[in-house]
Structures are given as C-alpha cells and as structure tokens.
PDB file of N, CA and C in Angstrom:
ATOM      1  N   UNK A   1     -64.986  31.620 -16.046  1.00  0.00           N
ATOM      2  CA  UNK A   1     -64.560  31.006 -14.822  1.00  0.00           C
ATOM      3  C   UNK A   1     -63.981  29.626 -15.047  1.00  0.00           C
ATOM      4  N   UNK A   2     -64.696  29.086 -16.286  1.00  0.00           N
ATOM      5  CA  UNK A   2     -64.074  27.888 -16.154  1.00  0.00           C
ATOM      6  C   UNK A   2     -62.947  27.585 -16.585  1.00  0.00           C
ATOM      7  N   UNK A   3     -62.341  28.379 -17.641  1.00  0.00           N
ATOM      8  CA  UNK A   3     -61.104  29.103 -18.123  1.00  0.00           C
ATOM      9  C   UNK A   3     -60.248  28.469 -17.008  1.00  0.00           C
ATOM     10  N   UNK A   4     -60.131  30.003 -15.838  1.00  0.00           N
ATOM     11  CA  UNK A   4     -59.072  29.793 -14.955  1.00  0.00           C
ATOM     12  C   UNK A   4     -58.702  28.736 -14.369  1.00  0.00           C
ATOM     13  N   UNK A   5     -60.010  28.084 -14.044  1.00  0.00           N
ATOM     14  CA  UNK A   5     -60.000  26.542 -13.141  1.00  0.00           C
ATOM     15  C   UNK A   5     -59.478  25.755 -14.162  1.00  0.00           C
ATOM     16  N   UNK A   6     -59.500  25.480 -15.130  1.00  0.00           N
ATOM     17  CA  UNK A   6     -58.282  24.566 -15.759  1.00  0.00           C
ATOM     18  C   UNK A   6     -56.828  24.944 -16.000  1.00  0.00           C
ATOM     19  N   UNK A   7     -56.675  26.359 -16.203  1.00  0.00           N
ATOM     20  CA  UNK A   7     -54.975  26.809 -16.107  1.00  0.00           C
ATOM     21  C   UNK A   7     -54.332  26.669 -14.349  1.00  0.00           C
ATOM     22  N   UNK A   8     -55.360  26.710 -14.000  1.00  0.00           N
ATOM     23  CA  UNK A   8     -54.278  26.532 -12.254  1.00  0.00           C
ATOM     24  C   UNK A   8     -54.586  24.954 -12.161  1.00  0.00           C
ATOM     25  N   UNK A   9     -55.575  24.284 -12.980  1.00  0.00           N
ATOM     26  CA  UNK A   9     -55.323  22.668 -12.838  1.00  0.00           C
ATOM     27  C   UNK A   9     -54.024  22.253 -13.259  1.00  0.00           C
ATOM     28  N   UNK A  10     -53.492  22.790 -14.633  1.00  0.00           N
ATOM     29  CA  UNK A  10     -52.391  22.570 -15.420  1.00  0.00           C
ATOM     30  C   UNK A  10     -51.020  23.081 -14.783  1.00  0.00           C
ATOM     31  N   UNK A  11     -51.425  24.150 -14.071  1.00  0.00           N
ATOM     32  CA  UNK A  11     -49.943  24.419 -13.585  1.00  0.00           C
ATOM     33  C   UNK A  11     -50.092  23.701 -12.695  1.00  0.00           C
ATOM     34  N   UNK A  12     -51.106  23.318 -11.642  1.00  0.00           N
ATOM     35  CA  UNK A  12     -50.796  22.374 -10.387  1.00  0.00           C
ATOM     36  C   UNK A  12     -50.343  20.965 -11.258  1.00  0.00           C
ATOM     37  N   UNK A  13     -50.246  20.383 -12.032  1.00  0.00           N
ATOM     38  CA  UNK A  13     -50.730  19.085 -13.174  1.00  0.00           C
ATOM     39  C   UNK A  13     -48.648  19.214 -12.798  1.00  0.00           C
ATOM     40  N   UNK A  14     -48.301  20.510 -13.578  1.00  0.00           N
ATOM     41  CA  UNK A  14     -46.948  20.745 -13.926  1.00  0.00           C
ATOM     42  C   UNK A  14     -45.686  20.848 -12.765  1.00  0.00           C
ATOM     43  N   UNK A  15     -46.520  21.359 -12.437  1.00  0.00           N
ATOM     44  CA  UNK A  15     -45.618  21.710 -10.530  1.00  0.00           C
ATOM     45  C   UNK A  15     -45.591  20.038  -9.929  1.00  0.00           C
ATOM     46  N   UNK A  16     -46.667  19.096  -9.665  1.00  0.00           N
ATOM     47  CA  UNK A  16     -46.815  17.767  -9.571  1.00  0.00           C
ATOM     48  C   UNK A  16     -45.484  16.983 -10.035  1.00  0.00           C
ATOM     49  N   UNK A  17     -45.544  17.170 -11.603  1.00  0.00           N
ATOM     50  CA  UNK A  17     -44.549  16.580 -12.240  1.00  0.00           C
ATOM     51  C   UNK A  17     -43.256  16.699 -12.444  1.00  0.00           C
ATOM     52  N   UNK A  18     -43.180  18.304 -11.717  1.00  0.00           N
ATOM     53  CA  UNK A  18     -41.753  18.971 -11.519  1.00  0.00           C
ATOM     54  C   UNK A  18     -41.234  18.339 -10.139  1.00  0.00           C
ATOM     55  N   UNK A  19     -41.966  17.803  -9.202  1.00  0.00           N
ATOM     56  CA  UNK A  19     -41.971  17.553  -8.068  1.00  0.00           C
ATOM     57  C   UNK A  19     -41.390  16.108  -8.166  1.00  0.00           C
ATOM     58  N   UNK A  20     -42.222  15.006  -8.977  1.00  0.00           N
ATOM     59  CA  UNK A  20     -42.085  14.011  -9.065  1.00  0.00           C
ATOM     60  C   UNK A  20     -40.622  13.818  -9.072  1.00  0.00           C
ATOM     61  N   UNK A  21     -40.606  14.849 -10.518  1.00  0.00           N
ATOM     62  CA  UNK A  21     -38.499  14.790 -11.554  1.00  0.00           C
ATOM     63  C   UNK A  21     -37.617  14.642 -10.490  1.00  0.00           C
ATOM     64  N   UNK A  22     -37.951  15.420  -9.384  1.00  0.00           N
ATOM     65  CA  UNK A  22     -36.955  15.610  -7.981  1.00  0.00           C
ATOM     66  C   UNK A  22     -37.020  14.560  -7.562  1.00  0.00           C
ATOM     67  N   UNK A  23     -38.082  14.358  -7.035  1.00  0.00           N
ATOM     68  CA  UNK A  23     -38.108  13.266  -5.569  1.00  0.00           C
ATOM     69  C   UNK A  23     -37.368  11.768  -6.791  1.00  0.00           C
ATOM     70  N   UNK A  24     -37.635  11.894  -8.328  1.00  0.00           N
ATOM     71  CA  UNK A  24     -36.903  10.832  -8.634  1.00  0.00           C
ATOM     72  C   UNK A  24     -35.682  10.760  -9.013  1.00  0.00           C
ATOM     73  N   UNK A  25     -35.123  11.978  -9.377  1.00  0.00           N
ATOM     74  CA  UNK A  25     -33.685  12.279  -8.961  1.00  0.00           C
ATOM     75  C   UNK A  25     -32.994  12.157  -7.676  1.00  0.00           C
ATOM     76  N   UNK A  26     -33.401  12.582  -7.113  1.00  0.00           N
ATOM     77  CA  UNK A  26     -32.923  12.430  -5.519  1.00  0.00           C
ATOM     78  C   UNK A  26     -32.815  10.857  -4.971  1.00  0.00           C
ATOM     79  N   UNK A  27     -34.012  10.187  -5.137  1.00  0.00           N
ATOM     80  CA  UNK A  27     -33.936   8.786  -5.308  1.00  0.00           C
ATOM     81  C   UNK A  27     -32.899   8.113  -5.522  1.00  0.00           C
ATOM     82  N   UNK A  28     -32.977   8.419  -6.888  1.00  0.00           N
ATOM     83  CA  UNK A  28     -31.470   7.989  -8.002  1.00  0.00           C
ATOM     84  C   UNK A  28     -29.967   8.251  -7.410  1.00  0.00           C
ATOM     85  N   UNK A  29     -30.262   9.179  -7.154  1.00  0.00           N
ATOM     86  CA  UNK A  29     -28.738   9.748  -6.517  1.00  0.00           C
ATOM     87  C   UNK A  29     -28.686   8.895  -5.199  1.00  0.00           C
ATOM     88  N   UNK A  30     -29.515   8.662  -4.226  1.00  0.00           N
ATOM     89  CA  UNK A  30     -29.201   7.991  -3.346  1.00  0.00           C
ATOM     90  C   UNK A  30     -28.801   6.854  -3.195  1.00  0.00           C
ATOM     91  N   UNK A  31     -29.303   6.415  -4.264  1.00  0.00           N
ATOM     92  CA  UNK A  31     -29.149   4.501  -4.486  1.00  0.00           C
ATOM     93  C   UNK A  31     -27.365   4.573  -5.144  1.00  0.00           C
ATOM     94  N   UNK A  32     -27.095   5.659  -5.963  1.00  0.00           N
ATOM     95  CA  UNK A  32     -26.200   5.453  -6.329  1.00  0.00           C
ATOM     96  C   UNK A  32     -25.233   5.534  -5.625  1.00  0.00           C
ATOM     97  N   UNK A  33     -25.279   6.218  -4.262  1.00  0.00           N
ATOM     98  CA  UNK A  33     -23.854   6.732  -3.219  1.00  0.00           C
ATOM     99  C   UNK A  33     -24.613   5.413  -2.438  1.00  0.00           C
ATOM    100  N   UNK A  34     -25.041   4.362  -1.987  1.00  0.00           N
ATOM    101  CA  UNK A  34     -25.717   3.867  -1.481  1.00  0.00           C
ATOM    102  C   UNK A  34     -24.520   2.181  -1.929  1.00  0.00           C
ATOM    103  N   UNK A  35     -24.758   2.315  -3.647  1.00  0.00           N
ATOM    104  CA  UNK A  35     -24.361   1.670  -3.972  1.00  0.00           C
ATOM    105  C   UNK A  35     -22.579   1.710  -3.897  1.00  0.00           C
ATOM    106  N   UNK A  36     -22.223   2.545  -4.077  1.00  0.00           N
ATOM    107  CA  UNK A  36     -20.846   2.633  -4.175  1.00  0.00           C
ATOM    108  C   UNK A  36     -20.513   2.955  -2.463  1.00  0.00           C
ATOM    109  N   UNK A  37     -20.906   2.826  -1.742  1.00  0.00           N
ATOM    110  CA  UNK A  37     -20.152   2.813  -0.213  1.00  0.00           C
ATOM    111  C   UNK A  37     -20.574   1.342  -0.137  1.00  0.00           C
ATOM    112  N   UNK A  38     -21.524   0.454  -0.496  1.00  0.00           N
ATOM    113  CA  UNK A  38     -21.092  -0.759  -0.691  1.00  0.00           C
ATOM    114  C   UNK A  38     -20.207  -1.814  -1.318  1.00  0.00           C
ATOM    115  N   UNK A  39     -19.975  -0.795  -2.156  1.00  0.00           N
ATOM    116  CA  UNK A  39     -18.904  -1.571  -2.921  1.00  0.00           C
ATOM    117  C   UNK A  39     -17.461  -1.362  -2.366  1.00  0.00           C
ATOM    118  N   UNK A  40     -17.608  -0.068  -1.615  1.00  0.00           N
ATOM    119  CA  UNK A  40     -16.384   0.416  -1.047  1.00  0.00           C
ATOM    120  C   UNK A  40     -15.991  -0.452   0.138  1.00  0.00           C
ATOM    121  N   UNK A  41     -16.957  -0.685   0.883  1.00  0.00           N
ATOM    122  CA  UNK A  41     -16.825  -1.944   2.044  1.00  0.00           C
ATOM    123  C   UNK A  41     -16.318  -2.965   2.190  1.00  0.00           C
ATOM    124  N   UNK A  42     -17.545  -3.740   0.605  1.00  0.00           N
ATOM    125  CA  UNK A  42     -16.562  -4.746   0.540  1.00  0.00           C
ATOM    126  C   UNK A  42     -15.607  -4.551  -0.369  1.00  0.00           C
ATOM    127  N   UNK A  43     -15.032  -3.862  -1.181  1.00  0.00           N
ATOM    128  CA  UNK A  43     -13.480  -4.088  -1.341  1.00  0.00           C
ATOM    129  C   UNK A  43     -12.482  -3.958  -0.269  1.00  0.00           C
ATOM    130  N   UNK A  44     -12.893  -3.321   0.935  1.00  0.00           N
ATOM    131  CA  UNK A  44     -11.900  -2.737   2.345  1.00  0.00           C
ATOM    132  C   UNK A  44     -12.289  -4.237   3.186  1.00  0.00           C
ATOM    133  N   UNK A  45     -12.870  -5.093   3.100  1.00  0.00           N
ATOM    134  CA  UNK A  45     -13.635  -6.541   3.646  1.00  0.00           C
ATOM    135  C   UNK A  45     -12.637  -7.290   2.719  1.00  0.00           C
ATOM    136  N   UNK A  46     -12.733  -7.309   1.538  1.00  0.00           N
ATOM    137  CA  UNK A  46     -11.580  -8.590   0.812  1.00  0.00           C
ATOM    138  C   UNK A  46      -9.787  -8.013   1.356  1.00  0.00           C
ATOM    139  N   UNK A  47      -9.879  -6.724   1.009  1.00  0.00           N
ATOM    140  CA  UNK A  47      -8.201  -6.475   1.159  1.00  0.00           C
ATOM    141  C   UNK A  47      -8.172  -6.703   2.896  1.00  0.00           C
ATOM    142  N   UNK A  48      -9.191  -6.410   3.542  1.00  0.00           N
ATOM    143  CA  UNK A  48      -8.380  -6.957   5.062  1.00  0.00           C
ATOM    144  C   UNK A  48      -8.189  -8.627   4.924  1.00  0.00           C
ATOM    145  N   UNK A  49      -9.228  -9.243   4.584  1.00  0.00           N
ATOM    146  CA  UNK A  49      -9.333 -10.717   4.782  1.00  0.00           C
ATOM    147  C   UNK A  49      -7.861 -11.401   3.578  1.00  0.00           C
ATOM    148  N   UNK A  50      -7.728 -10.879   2.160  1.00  0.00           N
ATOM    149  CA  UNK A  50      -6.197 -11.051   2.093  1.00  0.00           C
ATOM    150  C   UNK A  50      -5.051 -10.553   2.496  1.00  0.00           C
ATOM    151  N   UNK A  51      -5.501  -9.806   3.643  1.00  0.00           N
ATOM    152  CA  UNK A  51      -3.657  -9.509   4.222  1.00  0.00           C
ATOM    153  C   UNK A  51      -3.641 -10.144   5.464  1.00  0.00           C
ATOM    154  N   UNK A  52      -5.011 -11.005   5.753  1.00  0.00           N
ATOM    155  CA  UNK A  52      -5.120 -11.412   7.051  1.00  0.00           C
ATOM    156  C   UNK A  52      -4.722 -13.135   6.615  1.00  0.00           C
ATOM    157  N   UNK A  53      -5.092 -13.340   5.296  1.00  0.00           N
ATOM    158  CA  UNK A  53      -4.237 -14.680   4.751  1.00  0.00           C
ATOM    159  C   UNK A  53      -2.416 -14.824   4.419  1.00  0.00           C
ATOM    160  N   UNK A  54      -2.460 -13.539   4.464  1.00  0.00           N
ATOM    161  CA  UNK A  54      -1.000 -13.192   3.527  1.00  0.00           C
ATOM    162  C   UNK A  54      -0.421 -13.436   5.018  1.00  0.00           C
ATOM    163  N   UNK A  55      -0.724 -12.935   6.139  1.00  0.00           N
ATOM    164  CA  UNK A  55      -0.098 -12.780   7.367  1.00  0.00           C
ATOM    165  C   UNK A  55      -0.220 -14.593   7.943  1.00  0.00           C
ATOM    166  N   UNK A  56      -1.123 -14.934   7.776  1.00  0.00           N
ATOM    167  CA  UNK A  56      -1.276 -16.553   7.928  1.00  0.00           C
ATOM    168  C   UNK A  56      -0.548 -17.807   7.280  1.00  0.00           C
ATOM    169  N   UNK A  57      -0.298 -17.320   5.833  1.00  0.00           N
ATOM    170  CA  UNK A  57       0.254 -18.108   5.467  1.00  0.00           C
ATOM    171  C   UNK A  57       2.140 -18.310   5.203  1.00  0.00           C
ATOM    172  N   UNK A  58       2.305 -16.834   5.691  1.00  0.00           N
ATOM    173  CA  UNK A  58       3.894 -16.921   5.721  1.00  0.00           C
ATOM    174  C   UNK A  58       4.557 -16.646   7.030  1.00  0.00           C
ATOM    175  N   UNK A  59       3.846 -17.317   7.937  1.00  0.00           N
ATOM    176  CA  UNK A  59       4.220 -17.472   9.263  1.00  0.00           C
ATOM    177  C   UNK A  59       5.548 -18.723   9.443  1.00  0.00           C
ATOM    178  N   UNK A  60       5.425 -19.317   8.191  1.00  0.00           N
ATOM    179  CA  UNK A  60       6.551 -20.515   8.159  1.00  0.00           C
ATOM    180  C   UNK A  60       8.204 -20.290   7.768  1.00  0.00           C
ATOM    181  N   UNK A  61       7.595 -18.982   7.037  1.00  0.00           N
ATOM    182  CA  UNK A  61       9.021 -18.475   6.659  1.00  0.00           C
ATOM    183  C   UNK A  61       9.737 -17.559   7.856  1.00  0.00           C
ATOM    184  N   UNK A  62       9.189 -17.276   8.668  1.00  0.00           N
ATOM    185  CA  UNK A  62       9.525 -16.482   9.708  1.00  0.00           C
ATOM    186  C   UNK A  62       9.696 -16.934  11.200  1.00  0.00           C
ATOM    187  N   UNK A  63       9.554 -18.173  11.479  1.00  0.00           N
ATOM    188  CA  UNK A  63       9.132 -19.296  12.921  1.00  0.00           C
ATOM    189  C   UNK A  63      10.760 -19.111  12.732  1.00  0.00           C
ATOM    190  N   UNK A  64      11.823 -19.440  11.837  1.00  0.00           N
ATOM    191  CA  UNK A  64      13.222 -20.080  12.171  1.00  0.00           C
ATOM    192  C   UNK A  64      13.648 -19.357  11.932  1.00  0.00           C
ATOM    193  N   UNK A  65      14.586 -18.806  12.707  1.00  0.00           N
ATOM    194  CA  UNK A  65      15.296 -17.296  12.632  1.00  0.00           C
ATOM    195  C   UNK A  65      16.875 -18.213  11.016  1.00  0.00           C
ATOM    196  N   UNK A  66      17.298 -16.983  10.902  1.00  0.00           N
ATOM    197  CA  UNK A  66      18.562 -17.634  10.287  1.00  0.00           C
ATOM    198  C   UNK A  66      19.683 -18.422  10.566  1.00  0.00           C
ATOM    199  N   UNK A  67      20.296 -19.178   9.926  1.00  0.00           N
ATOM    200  CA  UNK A  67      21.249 -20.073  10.472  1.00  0.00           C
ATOM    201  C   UNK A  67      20.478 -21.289  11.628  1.00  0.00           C
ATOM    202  N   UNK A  68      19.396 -21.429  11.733  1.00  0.00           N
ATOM    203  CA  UNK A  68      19.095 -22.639  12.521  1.00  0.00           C
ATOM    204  C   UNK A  68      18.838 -24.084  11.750  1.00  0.00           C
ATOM    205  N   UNK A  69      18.770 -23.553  10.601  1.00  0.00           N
ATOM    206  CA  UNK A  69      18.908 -25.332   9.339  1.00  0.00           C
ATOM    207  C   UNK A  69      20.169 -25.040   8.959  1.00  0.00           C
ATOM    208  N   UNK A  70      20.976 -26.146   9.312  1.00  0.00           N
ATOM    209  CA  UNK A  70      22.411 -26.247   9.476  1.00  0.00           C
ATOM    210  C   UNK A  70      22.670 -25.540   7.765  1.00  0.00           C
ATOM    211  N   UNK A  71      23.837 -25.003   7.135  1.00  0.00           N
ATOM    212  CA  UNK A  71      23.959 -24.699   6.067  1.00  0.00           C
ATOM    213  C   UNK A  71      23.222 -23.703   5.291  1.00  0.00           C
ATOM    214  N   UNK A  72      21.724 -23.280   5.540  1.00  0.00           N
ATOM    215  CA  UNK A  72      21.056 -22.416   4.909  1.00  0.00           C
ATOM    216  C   UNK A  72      21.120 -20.971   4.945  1.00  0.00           C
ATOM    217  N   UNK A  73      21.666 -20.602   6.649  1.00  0.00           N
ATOM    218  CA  UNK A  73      22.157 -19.263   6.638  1.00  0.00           C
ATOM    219  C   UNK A  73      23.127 -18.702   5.055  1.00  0.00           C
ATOM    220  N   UNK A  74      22.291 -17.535   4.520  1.00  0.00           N
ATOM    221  CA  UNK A  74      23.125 -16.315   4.039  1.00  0.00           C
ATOM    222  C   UNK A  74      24.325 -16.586   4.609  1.00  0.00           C
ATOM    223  N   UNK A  75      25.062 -16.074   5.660  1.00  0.00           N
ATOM    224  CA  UNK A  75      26.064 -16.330   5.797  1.00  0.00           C
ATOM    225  C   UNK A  75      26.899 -17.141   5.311  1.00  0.00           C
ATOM    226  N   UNK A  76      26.534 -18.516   5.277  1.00  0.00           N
ATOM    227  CA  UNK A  76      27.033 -19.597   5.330  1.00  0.00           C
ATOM    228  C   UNK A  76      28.251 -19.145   3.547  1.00  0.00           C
ATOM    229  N   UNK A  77      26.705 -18.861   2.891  1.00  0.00           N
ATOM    230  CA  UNK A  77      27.232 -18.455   1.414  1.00  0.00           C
ATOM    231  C   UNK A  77      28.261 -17.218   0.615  1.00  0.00           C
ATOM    232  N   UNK A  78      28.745 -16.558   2.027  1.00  0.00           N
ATOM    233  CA  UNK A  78      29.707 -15.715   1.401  1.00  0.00           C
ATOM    234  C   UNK A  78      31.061 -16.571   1.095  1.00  0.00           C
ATOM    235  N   UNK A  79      31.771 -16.130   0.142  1.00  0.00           N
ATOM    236  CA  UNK A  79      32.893 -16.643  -0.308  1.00  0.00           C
ATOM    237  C   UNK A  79      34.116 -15.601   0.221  1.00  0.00           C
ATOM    238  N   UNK A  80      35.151 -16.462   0.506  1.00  0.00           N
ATOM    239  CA  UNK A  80      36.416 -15.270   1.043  1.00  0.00           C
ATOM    240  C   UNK A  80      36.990 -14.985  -0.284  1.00  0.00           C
ATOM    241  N   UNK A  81      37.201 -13.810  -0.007  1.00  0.00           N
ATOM    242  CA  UNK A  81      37.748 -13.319  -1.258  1.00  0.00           C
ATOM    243  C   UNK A  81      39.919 -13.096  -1.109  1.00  0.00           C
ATOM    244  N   UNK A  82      40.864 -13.534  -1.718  1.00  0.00           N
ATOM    245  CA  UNK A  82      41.692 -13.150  -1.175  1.00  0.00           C
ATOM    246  C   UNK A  82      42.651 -11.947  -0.870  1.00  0.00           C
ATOM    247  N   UNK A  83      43.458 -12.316  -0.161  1.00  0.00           N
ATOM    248  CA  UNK A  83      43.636 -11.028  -0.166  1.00  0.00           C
ATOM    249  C   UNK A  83      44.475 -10.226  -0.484  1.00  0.00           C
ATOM    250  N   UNK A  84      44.620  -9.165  -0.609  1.00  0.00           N
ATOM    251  CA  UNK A  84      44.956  -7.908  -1.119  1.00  0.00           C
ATOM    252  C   UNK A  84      46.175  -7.871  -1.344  1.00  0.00           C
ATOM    253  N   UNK A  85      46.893  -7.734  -2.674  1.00  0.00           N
ATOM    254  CA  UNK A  85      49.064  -7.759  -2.749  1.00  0.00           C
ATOM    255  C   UNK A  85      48.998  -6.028  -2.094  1.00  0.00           C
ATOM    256  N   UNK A  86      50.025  -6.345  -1.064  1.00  0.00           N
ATOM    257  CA  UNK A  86      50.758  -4.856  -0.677  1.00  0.00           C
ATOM    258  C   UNK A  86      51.541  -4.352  -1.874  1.00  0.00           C
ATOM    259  N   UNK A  87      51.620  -3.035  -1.983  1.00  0.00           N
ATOM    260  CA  UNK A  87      52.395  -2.430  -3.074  1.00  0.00           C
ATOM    261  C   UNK A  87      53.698  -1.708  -2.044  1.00  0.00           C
ATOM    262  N   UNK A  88      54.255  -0.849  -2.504  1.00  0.00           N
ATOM    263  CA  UNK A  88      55.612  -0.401  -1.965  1.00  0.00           C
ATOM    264  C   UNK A  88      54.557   0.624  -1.173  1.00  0.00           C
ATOM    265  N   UNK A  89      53.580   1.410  -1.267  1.00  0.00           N
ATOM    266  CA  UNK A  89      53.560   2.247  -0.467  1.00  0.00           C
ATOM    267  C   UNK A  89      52.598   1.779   0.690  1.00  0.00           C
ATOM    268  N   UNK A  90      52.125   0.429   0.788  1.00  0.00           N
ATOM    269  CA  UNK A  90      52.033   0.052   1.844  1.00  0.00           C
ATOM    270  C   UNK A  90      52.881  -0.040   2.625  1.00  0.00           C
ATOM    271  N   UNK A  91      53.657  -0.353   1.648  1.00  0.00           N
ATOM    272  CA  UNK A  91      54.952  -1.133   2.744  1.00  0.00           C
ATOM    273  C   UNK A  91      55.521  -0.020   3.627  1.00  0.00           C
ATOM    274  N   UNK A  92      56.272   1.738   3.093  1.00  0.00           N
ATOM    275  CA  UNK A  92      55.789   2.617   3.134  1.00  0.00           C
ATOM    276  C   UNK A  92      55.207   2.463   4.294  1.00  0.00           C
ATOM    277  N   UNK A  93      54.073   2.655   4.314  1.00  0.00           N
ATOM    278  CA  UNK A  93      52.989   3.086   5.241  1.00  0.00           C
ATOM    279  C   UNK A  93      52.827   2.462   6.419  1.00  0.00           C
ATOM    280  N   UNK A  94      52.978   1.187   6.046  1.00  0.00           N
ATOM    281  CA  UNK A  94      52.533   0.447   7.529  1.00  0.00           C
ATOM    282  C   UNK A  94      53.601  -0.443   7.834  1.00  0.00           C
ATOM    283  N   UNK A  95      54.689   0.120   7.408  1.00  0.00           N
ATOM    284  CA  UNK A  95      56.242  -0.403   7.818  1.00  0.00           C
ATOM    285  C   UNK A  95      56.965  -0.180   9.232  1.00  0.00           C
ATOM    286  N   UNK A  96      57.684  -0.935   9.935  1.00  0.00           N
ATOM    287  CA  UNK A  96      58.377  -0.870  11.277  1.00  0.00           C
ATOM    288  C   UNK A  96      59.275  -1.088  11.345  1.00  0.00           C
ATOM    289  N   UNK A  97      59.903  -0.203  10.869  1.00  0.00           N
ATOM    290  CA  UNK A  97      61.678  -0.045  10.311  1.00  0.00           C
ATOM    291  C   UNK A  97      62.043   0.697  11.694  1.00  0.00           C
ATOM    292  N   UNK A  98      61.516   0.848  12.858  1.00  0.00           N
ATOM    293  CA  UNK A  98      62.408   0.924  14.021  1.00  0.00           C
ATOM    294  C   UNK A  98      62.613   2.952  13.658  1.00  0.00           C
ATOM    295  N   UNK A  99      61.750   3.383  12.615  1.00  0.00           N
ATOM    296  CA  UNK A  99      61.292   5.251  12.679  1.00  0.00           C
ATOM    297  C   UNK A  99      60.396   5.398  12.958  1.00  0.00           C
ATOM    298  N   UNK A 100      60.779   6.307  13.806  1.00  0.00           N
ATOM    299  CA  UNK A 100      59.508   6.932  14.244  1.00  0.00           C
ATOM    300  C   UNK A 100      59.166   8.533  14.048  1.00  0.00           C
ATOM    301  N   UNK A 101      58.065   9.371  13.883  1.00  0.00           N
ATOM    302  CA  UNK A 101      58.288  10.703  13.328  1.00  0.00           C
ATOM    303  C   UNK A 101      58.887  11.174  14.436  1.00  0.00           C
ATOM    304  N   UNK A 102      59.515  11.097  15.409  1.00  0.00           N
ATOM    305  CA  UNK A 102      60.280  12.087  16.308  1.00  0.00           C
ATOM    306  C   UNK A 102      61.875  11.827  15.912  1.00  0.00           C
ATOM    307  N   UNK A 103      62.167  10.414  15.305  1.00  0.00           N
ATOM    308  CA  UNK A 103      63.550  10.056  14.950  1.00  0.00           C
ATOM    309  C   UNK A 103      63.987  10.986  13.558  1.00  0.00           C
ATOM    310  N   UNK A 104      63.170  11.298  12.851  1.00  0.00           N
ATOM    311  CA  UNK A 104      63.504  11.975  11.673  1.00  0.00           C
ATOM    312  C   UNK A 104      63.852  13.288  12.086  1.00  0.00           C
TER     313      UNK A 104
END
C-alpha cells in the first residue's frame, strides 16, 4: 500500500510541475506582448509629437504666399529666352501674301 501512495505522490509531484512550466510560460509570453505594445505606443507618441513639431516649426515658410518679398518670387527668376529665327517655311506658313485657299 505504501508503494502506490508514493507513485500517485510523484505523478501528482509531476503534473504540479508540468503545471507550474505553463502558468510560467504563459506569464512570459504575456509580459512579452505586454512589452512590445508598449513600445509600440510610444514609438506612435514620438512620431505624432515630431510631426506635430515638424508642422510647428515650418509655419514660417508658408505665412507669405509667393512674390510678397519684393524680388524673391520664382517668377521673378525666369530669364527670357530669345526668340525664335523664322525659316522659309514659316514664312510659308504664316505668310499674307493676299492667298487665300479659295484663290488658288
């Protein structure tokens, strides 16, 4: 009798410790998704708070539309380019020699 009463001590002993392995796995695993949705937060907490600086601090470049500081407009800086020699078949073409396609 006394036999048995120590093999069902040992398997209860084993089952205990199989129990433990879990509940400390499970543990583990929790802390770890626990940990990484915190970390996930605050990285989504810094990237709002720098686009909420980025939006703050270049509000200066955008207050004065273009061309209102005399000279700075883009515009201001295109160069004319000159222009274009007619060749004969312009001339040709966009000539007013007094024909017209019904005179031909």
């Amino acid at each position: 009798m006394n036999r048995s009463f120590r093999a069902q001590d040992s398997q209860m002993q084993m089952q205990a410790a199989v129990v433990k392995q879990r509940q400390q796995l499970r543990a583990t695993m929790m802390k770890e998704k626990e940990e990484e949705l915190a970390l996930f937060l605050e990285m989504k907490k810094r990237e709002k708070e720098q686009n909420n600086l980025l939006l703050f601090n270049n509000t200066e470049d955008f207050e004065a539309p273009f061309g209102s500081r005399h000279g700075n407009s883009p515009i201001f800086n295109i160069s004319s380019s000159t222009p274009a020699r007619k060749t004969g078949a312009d001339d040709f073409l966009n000539s007013e020699n007094d024909k017209h396609d019904y005179d031909w």
